[in-house]
Protein backbone atom coordinates (compact mmCIF):
# COMPACT_ATOMS: atom_id res chain seq x y z
CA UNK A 1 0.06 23.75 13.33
CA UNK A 2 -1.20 20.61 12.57
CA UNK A 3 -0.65 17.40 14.77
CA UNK A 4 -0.40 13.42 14.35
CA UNK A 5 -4.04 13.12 15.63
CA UNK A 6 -5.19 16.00 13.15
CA UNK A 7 -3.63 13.93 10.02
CA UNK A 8 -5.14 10.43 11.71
CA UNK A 9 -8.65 11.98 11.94
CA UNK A 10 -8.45 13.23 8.36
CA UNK A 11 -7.64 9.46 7.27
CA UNK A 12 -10.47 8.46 9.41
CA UNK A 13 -13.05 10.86 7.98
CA UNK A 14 -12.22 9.32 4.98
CA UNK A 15 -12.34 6.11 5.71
CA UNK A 16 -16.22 7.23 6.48
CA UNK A 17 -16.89 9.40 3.54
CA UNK A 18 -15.79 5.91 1.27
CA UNK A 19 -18.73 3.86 3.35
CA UNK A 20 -21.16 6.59 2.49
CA UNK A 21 -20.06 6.57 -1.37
CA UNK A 22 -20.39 2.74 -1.78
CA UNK A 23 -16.07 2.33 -1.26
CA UNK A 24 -14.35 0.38 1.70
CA UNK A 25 -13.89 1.95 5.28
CA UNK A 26 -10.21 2.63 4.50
CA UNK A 27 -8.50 6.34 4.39
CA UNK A 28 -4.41 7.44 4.09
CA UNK A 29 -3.11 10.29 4.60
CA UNK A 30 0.82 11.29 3.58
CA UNK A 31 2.22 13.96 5.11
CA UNK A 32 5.25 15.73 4.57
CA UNK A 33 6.94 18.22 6.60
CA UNK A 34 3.73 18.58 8.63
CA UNK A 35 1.49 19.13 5.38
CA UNK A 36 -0.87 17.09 3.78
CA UNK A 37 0.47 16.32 0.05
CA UNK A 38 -1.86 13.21 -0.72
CA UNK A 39 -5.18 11.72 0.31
CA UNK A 40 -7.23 8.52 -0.93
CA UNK A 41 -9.87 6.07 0.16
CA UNK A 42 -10.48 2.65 -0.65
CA UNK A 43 -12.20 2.23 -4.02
CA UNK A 44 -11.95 -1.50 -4.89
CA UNK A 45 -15.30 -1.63 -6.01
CA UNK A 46 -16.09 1.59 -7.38
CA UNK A 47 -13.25 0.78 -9.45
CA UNK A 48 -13.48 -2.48 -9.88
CA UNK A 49 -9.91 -2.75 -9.02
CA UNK A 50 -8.31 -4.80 -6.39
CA UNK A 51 -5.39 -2.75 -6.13
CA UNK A 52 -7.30 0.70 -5.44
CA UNK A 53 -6.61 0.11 -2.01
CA UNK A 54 -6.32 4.26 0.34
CA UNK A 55 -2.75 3.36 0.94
CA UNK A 56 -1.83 2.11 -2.58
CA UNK A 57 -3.82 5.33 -4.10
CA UNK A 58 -1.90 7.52 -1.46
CA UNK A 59 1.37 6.51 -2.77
CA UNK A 60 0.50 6.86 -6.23
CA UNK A 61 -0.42 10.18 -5.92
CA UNK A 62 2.44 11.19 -3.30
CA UNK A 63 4.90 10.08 -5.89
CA UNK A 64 3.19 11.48 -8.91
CA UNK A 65 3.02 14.98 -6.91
CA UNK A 66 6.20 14.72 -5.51
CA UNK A 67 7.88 13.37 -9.06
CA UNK A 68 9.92 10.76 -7.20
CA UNK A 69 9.20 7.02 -6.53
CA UNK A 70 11.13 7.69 -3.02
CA UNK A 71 8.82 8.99 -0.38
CA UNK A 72 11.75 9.15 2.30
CA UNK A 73 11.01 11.87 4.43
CA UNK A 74 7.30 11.23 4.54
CA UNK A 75 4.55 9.44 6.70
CA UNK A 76 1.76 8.17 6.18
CA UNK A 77 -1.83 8.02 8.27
CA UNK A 78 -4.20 4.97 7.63
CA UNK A 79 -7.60 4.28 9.30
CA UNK A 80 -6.09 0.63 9.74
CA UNK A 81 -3.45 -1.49 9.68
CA UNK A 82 -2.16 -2.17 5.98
CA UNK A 83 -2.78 -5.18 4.49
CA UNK A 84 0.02 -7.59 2.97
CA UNK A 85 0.14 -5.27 -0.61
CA UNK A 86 0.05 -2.18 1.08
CA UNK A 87 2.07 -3.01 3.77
CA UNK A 88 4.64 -3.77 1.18
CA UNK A 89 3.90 -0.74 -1.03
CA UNK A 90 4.38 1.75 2.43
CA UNK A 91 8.23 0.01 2.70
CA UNK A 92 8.78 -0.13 -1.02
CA UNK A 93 8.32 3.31 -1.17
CA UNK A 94 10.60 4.14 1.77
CA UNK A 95 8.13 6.07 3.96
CA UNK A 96 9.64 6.95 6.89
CA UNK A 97 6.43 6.28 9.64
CA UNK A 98 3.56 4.84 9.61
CA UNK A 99 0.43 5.61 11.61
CA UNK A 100 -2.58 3.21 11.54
CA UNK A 101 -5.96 3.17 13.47
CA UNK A 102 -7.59 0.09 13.43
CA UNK A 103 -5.38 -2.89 13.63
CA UNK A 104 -5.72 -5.90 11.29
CA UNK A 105 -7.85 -8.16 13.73
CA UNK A 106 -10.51 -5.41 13.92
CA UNK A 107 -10.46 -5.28 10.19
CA UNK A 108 -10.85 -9.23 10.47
CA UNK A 109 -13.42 -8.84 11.88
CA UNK A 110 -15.72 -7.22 10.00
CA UNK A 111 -14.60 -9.40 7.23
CA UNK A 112 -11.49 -8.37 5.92
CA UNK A 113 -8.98 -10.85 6.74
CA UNK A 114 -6.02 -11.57 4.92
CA UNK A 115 -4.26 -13.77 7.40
CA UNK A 116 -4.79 -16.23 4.46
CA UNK A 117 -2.15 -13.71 2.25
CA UNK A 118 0.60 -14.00 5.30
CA UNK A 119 0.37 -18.07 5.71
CA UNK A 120 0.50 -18.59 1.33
CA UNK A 121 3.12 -16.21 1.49
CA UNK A 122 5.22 -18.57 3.68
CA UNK A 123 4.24 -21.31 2.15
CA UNK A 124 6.98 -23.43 -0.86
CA UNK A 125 5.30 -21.91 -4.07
CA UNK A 126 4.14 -25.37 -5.38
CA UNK A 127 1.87 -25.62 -1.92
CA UNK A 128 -0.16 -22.50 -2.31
CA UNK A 129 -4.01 -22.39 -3.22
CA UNK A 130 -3.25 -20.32 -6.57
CA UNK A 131 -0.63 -22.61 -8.40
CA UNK A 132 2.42 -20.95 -8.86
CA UNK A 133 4.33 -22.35 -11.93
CA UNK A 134 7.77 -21.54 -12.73
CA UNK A 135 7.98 -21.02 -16.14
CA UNK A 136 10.52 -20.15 -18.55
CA UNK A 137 13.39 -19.24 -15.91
CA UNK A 138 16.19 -19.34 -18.42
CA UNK A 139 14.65 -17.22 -20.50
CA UNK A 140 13.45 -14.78 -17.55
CA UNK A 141 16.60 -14.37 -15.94
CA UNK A 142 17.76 -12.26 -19.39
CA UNK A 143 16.35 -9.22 -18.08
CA UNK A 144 17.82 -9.79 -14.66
CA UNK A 145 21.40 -10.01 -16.17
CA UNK A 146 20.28 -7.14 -18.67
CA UNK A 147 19.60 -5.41 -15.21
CA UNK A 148 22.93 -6.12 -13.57
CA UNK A 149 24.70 -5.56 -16.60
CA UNK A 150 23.52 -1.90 -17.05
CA UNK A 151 25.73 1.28 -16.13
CA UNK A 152 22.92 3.86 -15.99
CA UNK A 153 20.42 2.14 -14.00
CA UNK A 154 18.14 3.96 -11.27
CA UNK A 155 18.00 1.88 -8.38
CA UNK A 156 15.27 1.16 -5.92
């Protein structure tokens, strides 16, 4: 039977497989009742997409697999600690651990800081380095009321 160190060295090997084939040194693992049901590495720029981060990927294909946006009852195994998006993405799709190797000052520093992401965050949205314009709220909030409004909605 598999263990939590067997599904952290299999996000780790990939996290070293994506050096050797030009990706990031990032792997994820989800697991689900002890068995591996997705695997991805960073490819950001074999891509050339910002968002093709090994967690991100993971989740994609955990729910696409799984045919369910809800990964409750699942973990996932990263080489290091998630950054801001996929931090968010491991929450927003309710995994229920996560497991990281490297921690987010080792990833700083070999040059992969986004302590920058957590201070604009917190920052009013008309102080941040990217302007952030509100535009068109009354408009916007349609949808929002559309949302509230509806009787067959799927939350999450």
């Amino acid at each position: 039977m598999l263990n939590k160190e067997d599904f952290m060295a299999e996000a780790i090997k990939l996290s070293r497989e994506s050096v050797k084939n030009g990706g990031g040194p990032f792997g994820a693992v989800i697991v689900k009742n002890n068995k591996i049901i997705a695997t991805a590495s960073n490819r950001v720029t074999i891509d050339n997409d910002p968002t093709a981060h090994a967690e991100v990927s993971a989740i994609r294909i955990a729910a696409k697999k799984l045919n369910t946006f809800d990964l409750s009852g699942c973990e996932i195994y990263t080489s290091c600690e998630p950054c801001p998006m996929c931090f968010g993405a491991v929450y927003w799709a309710r995994l229920d651990k996560l497991y990281f190797g490297n921690s987010k000052n080792d990833a700083k520093n070999i040059g992969f800081d986004d302590s920058f992401i957590y201070e604009e965050i917190d920052l009013p949205f008309n102080k941040r380095k990217i302007p952030n314009i509100q535009l068109m709220k009354n408009e916007a909030i349609k949808a929002f009321k559309d949302w509230e409004n509806k009787k067959d909605k799927i939350e999450y």
